[in-house]
N, C-alpha and C. Protein backbone atom coordinates (compact mmCIF):
# COMPACT_ATOMS: atom_id res chain seq x y z
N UNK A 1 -52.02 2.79 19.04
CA UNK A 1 -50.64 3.13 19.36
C UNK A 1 -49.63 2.53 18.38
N UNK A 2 -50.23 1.83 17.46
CA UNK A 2 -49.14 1.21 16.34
C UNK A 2 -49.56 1.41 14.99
N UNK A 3 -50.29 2.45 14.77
CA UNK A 3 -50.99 2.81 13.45
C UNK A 3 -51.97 1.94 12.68
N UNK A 4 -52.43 1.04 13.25
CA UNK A 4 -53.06 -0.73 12.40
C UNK A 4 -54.15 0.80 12.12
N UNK A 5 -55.29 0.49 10.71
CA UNK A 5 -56.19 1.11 10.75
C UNK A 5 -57.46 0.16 10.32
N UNK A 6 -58.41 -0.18 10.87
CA UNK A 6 -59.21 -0.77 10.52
C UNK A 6 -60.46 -0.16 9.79
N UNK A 7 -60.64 -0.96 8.70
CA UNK A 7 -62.25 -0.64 7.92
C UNK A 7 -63.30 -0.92 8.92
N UNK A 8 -64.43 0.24 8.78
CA UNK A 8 -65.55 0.30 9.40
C UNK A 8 -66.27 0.50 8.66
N UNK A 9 -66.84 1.06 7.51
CA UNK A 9 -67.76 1.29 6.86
C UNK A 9 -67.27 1.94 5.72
N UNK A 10 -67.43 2.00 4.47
CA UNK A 10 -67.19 2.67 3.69
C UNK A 10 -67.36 4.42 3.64
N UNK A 11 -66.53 4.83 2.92
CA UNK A 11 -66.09 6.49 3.25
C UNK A 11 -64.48 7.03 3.17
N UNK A 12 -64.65 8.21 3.35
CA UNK A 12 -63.17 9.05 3.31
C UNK A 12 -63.02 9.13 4.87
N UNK A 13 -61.58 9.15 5.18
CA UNK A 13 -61.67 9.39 6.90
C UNK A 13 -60.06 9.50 6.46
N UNK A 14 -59.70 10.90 7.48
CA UNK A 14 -58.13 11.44 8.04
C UNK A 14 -57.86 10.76 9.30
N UNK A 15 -56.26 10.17 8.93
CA UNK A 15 -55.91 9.67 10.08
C UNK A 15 -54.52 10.55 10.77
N UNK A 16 -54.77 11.06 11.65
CA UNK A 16 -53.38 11.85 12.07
C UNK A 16 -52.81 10.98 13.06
N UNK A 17 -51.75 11.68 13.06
CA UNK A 17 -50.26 10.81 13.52
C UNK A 17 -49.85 12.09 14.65
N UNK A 18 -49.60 11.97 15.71
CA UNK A 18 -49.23 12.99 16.88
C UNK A 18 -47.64 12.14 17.31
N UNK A 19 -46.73 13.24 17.86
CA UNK A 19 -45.30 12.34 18.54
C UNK A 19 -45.10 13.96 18.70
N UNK A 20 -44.56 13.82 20.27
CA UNK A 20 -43.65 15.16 20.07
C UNK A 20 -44.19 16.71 19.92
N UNK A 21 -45.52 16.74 19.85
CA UNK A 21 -45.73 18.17 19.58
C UNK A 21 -46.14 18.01 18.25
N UNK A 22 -45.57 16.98 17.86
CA UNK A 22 -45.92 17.24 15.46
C UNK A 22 -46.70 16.41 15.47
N UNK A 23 -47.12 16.60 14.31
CA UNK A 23 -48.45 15.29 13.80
C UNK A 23 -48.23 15.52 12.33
N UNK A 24 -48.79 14.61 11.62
CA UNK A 24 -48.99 14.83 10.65
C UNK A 24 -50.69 13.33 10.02
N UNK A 25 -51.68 14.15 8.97
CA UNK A 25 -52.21 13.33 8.61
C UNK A 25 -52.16 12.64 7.10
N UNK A 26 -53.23 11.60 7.19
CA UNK A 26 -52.96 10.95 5.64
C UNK A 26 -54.28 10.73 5.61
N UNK A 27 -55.20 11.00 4.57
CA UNK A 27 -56.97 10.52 3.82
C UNK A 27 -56.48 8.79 3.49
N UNK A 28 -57.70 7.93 4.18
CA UNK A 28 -57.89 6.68 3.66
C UNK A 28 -59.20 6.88 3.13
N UNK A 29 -59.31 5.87 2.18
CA UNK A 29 -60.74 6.12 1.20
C UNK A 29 -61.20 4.49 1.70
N UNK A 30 -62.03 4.56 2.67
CA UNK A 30 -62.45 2.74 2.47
C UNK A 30 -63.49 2.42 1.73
N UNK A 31 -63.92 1.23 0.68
CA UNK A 31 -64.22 0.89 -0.11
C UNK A 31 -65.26 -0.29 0.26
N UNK A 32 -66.41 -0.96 -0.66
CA UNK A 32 -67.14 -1.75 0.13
C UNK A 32 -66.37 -3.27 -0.63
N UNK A 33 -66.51 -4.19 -0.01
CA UNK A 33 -65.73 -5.02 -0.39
C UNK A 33 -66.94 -5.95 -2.08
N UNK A 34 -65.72 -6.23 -3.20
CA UNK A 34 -66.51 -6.09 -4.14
C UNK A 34 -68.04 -7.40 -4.38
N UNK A 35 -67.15 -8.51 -3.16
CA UNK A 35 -68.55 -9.63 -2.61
C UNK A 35 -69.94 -8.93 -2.32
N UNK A 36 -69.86 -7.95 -1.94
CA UNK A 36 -71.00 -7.40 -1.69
C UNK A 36 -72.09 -7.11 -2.91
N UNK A 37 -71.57 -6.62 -3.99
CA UNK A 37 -71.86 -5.78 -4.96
C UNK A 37 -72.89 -7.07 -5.81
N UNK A 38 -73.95 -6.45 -6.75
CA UNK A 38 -74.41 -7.45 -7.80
C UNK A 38 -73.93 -7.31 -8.98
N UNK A 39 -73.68 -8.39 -9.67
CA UNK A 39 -73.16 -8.24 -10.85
C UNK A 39 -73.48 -9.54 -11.21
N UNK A 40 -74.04 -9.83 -12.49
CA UNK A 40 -74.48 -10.58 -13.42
C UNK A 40 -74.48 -10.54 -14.97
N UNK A 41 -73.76 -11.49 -15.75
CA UNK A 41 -74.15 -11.79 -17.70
C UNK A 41 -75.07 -12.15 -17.61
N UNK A 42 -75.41 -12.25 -19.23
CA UNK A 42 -76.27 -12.73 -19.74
C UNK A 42 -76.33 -13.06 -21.04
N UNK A 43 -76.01 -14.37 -21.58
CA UNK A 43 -75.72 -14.53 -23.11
C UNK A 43 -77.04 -14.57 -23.82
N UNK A 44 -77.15 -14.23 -25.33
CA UNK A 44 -77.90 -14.18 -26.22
C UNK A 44 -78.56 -15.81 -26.32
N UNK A 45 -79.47 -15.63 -26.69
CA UNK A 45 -80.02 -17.06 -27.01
C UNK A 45 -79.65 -17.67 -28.72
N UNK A 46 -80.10 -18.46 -28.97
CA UNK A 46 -80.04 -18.91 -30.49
C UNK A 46 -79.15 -18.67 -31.47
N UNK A 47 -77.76 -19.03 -30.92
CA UNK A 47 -76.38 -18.61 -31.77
C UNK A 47 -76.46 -20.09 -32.31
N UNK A 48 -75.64 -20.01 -33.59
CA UNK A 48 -75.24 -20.83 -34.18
C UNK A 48 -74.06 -20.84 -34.85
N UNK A 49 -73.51 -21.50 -34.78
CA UNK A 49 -71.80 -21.98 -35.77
C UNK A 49 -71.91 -21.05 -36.50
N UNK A 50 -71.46 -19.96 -37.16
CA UNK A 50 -71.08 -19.64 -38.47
C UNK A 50 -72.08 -18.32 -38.54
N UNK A 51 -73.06 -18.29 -37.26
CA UNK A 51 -74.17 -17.49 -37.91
C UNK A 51 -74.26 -16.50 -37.31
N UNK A 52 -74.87 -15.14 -37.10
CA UNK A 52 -74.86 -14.12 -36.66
C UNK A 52 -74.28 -13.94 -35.40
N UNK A 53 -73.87 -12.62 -34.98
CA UNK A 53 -72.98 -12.64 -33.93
C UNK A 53 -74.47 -12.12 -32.82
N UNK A 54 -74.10 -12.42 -31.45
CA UNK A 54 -74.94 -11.43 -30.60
C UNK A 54 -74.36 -10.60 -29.81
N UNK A 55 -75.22 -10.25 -28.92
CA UNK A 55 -74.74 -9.14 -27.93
C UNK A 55 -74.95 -9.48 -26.24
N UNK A 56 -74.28 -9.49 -25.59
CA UNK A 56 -73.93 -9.77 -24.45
C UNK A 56 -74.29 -8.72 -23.13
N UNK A 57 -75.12 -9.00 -22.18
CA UNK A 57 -75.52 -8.29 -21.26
C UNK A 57 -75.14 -8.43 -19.59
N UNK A 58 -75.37 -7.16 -19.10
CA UNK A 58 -75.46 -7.28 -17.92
C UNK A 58 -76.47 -6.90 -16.72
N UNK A 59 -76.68 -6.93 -16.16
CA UNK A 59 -77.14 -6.70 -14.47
C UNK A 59 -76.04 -5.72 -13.12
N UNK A 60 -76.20 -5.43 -12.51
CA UNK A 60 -75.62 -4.73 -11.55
C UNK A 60 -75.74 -3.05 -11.71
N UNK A 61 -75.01 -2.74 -10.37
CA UNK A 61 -74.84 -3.13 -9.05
C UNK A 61 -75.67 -3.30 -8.00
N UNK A 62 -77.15 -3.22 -8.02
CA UNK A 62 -78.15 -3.21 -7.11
C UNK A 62 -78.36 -1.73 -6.36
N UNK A 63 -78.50 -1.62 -5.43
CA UNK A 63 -78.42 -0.73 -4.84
C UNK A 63 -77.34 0.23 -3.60
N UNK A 64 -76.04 -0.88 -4.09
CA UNK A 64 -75.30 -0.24 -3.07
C UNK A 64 -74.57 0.92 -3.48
N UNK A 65 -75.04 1.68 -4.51
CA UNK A 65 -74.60 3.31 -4.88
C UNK A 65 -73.37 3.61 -5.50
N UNK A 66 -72.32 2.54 -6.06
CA UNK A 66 -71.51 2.20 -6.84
C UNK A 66 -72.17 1.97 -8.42
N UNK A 67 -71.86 2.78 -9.59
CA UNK A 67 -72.29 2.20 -10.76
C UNK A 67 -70.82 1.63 -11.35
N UNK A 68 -71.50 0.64 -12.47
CA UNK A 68 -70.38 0.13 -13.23
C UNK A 68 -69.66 1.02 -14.04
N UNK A 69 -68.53 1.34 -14.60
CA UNK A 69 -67.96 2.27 -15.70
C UNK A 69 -67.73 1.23 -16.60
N UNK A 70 -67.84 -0.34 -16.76
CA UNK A 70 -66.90 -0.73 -17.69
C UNK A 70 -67.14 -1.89 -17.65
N UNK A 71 -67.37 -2.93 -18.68
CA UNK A 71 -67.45 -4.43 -18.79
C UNK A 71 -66.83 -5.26 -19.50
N UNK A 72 -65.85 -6.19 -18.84
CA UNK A 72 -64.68 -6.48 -20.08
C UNK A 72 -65.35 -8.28 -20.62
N UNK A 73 -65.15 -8.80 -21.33
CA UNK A 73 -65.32 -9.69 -21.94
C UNK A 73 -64.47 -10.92 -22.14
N UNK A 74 -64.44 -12.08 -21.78
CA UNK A 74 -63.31 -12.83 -22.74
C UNK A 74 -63.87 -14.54 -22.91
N UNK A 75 -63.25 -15.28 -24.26
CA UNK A 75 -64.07 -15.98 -23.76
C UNK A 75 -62.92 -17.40 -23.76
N UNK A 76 -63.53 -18.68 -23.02
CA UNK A 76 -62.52 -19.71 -22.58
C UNK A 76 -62.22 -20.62 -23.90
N UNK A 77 -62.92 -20.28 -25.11
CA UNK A 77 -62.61 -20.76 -26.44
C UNK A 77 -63.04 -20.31 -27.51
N UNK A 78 -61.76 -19.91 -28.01
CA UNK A 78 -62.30 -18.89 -29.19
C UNK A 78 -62.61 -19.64 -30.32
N UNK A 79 -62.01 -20.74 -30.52
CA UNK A 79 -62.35 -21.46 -31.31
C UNK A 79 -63.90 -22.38 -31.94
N UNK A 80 -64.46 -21.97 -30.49
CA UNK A 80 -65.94 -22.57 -30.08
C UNK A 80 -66.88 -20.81 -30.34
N UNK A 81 -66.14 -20.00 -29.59
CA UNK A 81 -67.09 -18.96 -29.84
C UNK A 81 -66.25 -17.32 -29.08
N UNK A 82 -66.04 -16.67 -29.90
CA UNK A 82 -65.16 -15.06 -29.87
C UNK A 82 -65.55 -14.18 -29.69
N UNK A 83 -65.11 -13.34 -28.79
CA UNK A 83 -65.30 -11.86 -28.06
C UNK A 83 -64.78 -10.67 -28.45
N UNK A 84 -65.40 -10.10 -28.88
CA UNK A 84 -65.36 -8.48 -29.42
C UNK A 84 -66.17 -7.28 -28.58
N UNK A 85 -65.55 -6.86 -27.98
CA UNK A 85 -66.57 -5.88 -26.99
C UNK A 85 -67.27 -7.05 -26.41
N UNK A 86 -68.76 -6.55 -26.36
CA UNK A 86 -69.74 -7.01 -25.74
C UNK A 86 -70.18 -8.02 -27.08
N UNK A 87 -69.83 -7.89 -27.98
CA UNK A 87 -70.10 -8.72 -29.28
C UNK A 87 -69.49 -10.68 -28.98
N UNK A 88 -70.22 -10.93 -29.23
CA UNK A 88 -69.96 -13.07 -29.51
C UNK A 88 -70.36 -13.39 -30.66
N UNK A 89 -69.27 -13.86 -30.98
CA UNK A 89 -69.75 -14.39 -31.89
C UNK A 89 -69.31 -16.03 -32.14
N UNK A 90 -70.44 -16.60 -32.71
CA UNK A 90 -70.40 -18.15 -32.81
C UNK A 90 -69.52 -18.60 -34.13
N UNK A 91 -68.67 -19.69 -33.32
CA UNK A 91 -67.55 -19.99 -34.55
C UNK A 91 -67.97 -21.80 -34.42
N UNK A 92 -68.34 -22.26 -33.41
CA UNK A 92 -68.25 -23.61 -34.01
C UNK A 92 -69.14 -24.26 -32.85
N UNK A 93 -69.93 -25.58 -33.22
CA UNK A 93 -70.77 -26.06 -32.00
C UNK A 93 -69.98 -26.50 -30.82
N UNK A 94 -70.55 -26.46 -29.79
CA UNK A 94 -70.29 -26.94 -28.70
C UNK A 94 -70.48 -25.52 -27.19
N UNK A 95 -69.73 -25.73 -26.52
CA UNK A 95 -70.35 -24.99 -25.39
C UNK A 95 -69.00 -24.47 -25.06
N UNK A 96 -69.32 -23.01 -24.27
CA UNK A 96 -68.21 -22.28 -23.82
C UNK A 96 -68.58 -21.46 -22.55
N UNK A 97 -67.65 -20.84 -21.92
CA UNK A 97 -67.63 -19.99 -20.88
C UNK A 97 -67.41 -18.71 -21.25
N UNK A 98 -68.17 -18.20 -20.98
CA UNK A 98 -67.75 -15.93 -21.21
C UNK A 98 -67.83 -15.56 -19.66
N UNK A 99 -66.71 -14.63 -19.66
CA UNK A 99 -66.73 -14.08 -18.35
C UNK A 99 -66.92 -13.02 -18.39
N UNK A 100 -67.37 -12.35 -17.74
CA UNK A 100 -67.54 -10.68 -17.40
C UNK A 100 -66.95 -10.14 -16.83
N UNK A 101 -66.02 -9.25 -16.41
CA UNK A 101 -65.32 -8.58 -15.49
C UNK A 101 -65.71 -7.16 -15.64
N UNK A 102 -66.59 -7.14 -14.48
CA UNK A 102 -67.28 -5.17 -13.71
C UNK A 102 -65.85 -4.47 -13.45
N UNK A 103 -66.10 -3.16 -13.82
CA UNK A 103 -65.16 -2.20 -12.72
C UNK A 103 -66.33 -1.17 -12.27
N UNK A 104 -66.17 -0.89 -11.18
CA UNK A 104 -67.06 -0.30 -10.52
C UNK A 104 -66.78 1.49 -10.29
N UNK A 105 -67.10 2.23 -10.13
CA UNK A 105 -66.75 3.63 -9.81
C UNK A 105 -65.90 3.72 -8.90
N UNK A 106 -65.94 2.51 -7.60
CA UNK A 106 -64.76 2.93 -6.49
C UNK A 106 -63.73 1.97 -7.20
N UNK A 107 -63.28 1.69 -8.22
CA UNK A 107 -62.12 0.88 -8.65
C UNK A 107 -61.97 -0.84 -8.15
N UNK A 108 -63.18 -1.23 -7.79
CA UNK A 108 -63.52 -2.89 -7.53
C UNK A 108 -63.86 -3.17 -8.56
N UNK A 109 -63.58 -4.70 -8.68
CA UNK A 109 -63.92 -5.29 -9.98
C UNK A 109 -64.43 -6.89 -9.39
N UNK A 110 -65.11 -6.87 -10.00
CA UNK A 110 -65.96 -8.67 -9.62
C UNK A 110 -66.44 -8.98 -11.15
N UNK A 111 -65.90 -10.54 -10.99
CA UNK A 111 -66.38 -11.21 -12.47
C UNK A 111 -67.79 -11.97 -12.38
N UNK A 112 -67.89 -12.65 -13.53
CA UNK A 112 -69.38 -12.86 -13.89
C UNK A 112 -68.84 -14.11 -15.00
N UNK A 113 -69.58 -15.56 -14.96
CA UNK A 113 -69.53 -15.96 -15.98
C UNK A 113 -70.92 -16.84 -16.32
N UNK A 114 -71.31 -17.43 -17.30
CA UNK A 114 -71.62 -17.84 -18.05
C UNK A 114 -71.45 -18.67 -18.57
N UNK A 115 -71.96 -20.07 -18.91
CA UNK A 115 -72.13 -20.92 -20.19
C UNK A 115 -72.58 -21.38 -21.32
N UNK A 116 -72.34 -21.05 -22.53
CA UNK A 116 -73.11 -20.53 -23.72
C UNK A 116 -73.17 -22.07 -24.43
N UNK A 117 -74.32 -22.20 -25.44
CA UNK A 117 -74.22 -23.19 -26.30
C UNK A 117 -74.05 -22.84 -26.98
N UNK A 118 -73.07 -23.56 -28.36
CA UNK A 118 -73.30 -22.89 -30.04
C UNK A 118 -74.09 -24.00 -30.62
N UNK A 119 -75.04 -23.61 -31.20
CA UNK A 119 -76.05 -24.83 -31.74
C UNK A 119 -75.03 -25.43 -32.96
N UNK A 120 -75.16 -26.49 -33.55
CA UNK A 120 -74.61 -26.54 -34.90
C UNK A 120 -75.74 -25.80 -36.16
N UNK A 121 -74.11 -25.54 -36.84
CA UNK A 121 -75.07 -24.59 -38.52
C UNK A 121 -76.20 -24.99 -38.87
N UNK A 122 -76.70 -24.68 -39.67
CA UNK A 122 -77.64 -24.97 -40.00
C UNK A 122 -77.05 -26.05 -41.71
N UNK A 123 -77.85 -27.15 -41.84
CA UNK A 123 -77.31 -27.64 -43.19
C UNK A 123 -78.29 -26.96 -44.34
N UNK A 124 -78.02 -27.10 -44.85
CA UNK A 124 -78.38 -26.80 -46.30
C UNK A 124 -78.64 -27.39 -47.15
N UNK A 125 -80.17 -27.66 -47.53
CA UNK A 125 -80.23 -28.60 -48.44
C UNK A 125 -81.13 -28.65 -49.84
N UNK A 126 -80.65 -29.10 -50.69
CA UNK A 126 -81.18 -29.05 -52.18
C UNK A 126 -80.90 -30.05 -53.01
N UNK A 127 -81.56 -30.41 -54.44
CA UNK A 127 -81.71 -31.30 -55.05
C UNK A 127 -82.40 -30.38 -56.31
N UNK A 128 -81.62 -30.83 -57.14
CA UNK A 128 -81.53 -30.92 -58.56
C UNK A 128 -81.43 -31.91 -59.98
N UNK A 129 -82.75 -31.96 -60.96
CA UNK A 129 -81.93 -33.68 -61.59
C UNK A 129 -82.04 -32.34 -62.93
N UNK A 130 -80.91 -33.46 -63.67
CA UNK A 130 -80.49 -32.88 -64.74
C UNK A 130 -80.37 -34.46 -65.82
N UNK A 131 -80.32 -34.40 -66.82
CA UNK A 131 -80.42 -34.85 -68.06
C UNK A 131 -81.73 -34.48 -69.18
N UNK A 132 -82.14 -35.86 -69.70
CA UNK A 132 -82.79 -35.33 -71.15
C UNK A 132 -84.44 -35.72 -70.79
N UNK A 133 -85.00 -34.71 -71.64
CA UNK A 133 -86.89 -34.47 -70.93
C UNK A 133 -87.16 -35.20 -72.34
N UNK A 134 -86.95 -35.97 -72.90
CA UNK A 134 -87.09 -36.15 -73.90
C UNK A 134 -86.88 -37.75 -74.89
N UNK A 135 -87.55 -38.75 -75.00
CA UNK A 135 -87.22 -39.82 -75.32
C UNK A 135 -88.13 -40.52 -76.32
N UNK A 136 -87.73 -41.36 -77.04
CA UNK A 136 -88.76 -42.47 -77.31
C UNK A 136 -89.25 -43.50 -76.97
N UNK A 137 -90.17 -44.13 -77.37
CA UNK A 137 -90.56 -45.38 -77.05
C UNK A 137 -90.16 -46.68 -77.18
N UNK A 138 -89.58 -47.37 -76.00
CA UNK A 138 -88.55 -48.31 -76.40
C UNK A 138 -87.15 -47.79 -75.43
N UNK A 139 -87.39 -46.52 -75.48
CA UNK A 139 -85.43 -46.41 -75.34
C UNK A 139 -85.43 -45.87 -73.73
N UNK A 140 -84.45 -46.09 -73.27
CA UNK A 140 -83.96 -45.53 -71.45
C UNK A 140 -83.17 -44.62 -71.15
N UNK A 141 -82.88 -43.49 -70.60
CA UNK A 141 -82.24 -42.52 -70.09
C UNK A 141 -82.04 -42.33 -68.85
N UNK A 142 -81.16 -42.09 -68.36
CA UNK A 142 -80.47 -42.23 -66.87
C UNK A 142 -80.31 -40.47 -66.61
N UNK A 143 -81.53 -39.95 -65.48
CA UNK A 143 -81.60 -38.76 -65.13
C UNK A 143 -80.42 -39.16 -63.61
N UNK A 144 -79.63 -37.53 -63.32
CA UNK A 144 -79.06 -37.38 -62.26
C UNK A 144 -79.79 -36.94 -61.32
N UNK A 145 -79.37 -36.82 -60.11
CA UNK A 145 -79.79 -36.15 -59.20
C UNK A 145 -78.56 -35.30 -58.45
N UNK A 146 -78.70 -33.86 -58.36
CA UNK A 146 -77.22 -33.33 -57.42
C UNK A 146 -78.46 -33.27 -56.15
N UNK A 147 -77.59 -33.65 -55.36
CA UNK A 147 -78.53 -33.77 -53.59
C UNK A 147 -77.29 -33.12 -52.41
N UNK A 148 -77.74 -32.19 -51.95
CA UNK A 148 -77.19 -31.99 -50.66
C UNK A 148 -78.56 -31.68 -49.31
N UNK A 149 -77.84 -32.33 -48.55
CA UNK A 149 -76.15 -33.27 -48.27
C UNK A 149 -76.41 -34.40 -49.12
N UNK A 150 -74.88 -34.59 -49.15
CA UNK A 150 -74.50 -35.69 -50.25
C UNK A 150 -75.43 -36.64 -49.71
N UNK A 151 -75.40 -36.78 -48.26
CA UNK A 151 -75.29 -38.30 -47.54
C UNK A 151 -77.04 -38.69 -48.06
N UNK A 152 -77.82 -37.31 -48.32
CA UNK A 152 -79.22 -38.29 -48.67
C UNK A 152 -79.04 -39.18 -49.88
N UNK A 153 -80.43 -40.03 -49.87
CA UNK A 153 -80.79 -40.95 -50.43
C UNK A 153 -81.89 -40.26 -51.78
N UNK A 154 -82.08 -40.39 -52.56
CA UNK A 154 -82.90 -39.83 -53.54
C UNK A 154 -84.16 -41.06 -54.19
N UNK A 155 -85.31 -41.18 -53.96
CA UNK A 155 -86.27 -42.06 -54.62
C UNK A 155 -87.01 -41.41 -55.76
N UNK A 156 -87.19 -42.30 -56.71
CA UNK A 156 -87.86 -41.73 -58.09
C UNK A 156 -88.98 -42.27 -58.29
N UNK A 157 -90.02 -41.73 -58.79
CA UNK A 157 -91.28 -41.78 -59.14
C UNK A 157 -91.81 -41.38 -60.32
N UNK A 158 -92.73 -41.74 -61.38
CA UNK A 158 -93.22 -41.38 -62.73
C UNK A 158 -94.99 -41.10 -62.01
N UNK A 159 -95.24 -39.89 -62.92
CA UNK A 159 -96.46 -39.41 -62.74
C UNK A 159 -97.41 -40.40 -63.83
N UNK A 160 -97.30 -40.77 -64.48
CA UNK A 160 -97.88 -42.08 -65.53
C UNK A 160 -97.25 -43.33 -65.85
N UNK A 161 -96.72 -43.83 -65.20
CA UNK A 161 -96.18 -45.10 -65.72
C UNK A 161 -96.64 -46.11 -66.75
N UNK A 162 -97.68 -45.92 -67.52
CA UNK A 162 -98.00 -46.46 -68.66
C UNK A 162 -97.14 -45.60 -69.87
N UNK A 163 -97.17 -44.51 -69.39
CA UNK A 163 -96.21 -43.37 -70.50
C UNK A 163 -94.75 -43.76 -70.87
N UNK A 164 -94.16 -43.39 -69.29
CA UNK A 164 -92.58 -43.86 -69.01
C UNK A 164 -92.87 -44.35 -67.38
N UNK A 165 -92.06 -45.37 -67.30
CA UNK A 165 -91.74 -46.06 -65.99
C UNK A 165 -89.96 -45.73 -65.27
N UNK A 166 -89.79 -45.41 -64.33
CA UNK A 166 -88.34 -44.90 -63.97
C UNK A 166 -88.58 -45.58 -62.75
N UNK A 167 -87.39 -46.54 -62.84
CA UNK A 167 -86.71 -47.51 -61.39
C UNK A 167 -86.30 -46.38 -60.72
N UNK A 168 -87.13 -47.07 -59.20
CA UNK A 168 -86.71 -45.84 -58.11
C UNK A 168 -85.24 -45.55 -57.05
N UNK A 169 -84.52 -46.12 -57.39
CA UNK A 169 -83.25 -46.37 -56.50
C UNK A 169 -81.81 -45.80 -57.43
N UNK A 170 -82.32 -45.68 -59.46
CA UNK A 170 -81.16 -45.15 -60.46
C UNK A 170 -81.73 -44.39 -60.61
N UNK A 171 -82.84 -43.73 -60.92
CA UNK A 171 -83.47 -42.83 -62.06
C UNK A 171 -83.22 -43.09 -63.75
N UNK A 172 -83.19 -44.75 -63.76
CA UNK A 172 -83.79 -44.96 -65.25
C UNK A 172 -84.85 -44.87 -65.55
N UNK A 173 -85.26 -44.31 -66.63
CA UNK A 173 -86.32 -43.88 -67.26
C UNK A 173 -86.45 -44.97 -68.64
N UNK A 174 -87.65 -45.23 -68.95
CA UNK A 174 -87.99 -45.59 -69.91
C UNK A 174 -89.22 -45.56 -70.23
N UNK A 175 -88.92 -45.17 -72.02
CA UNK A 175 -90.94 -44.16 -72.60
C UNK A 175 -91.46 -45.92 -72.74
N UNK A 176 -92.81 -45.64 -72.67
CA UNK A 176 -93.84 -46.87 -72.66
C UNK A 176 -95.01 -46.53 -73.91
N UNK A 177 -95.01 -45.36 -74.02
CA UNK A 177 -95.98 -44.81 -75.23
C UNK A 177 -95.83 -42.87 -74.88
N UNK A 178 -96.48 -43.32 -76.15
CA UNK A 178 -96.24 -41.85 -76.52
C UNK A 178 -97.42 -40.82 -75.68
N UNK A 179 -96.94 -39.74 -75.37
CA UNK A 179 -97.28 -39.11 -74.22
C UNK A 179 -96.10 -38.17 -73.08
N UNK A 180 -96.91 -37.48 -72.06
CA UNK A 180 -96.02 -37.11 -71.04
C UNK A 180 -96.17 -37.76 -69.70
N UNK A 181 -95.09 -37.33 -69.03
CA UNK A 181 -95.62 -38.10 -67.84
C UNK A 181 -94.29 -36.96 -67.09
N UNK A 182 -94.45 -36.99 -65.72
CA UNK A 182 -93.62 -36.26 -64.39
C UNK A 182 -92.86 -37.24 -64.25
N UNK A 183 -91.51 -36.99 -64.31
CA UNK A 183 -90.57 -37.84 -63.18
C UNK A 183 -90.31 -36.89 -61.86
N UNK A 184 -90.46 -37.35 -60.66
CA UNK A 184 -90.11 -36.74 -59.60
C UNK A 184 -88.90 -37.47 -58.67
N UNK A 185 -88.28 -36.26 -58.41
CA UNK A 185 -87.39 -36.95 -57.21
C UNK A 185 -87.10 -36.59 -55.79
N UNK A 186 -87.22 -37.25 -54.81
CA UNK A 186 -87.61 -37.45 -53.45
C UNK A 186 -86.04 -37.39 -52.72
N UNK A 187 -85.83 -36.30 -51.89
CA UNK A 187 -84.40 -36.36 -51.01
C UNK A 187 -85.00 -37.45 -49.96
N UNK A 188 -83.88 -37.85 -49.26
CA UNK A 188 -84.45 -38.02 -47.80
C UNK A 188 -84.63 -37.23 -46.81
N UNK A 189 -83.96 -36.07 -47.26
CA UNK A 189 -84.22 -34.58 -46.36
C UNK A 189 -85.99 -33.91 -46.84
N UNK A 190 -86.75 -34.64 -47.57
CA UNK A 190 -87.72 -34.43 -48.27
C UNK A 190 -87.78 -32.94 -49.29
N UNK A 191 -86.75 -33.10 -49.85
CA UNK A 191 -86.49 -31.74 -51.03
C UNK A 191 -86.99 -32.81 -52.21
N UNK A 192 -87.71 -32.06 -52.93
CA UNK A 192 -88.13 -32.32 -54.35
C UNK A 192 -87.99 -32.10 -55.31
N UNK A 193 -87.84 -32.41 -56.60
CA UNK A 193 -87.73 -31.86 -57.95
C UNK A 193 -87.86 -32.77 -59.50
């Protein structure tokens, strides 16, 4: 007697209005409420800082006869890691949140989130010595080493040390007789050359 209309089940249903001899009706569309529904992400595994982007998934709706039309994306630091479509991509280590937001065919929407790691980059590392292959007997030469990362340590070694002997902490070299001999050099990342 006061028009209240209550949800009962999902569906279309006409509600008429009577006074007087007139009526008139109006279509309500009731909807299932979107708690009901499944919806689930799913982030890529093995992202890293700087390194390939992945792709981002979902799950839903189960079986309650609603499909999804649409999955929006965003993420709680872009600075940590950025959203393009369904695309992520990793910008820097540490951990972030992606959310998902469903829209469903009846116009419900329920979110979804996630917590992603970004591994750190990967480093990069190499070693190079440079100076002279070439000396006499008697005399010393000071080979370089370029090392990355800087932060290793580099140890030197002679394949004959009766030939030439090279202190392991400079890479001085000095010939002992005539002959060849290997100088090698040792990262602490164990790169060689």
């Amino acid at each position: 007697n006061n028009g209240t209309v209550t949800a009962i089940n999902a569906g279309d249903a006409t509600i008429t209005a009577s006074c007087g001899g007139q009526s008139a009706s109006c279509s309500v569309k009731v909807t299932k409420p979107a708690s009901t529904y499944t919806f689930s992400i799913t982030a890529p595994s093995g992202l890293k800082a700087g390194g390939a982007e992945g792709t981002m998934s979902y799950s839903g709706p189960g079986s309650n006869g609603e499909t999804i039309t649409g999955v929006s994306y965003s993420s709680s630091n872009s600075a940590c890691a950025s959203m393009n479509g369904d695309k992520i991509k990793p910008v820097s280590a540490g951990k972030v949140t992606i959310t998902g937001q469903a829209t469903f065919s009846d116009g419900n929407t329920k979110p979804s989130s996630v917590e992603v790691t970004i591994a750190a980059a990967d480093v990069k590392k190499s070693l190079q010595i440079s100076g002279t292959s070439s000396i006499k007997v008697g005399d010393s030469t000071t080979l370089k080493a370029t090392v990355v990362p800087t932060t290793d340590t580099v140890t030197w070694a002679s394949s004959n040390q009766s030939i030439a002997t090279v202190v392991s902490n400079t890479g001085v070299v000095t010939g002992k007789a005539v002959g060849t001999a290997r100088i090698t050099a040792t990262s602490s990342s164990k790169e060689t050359a």
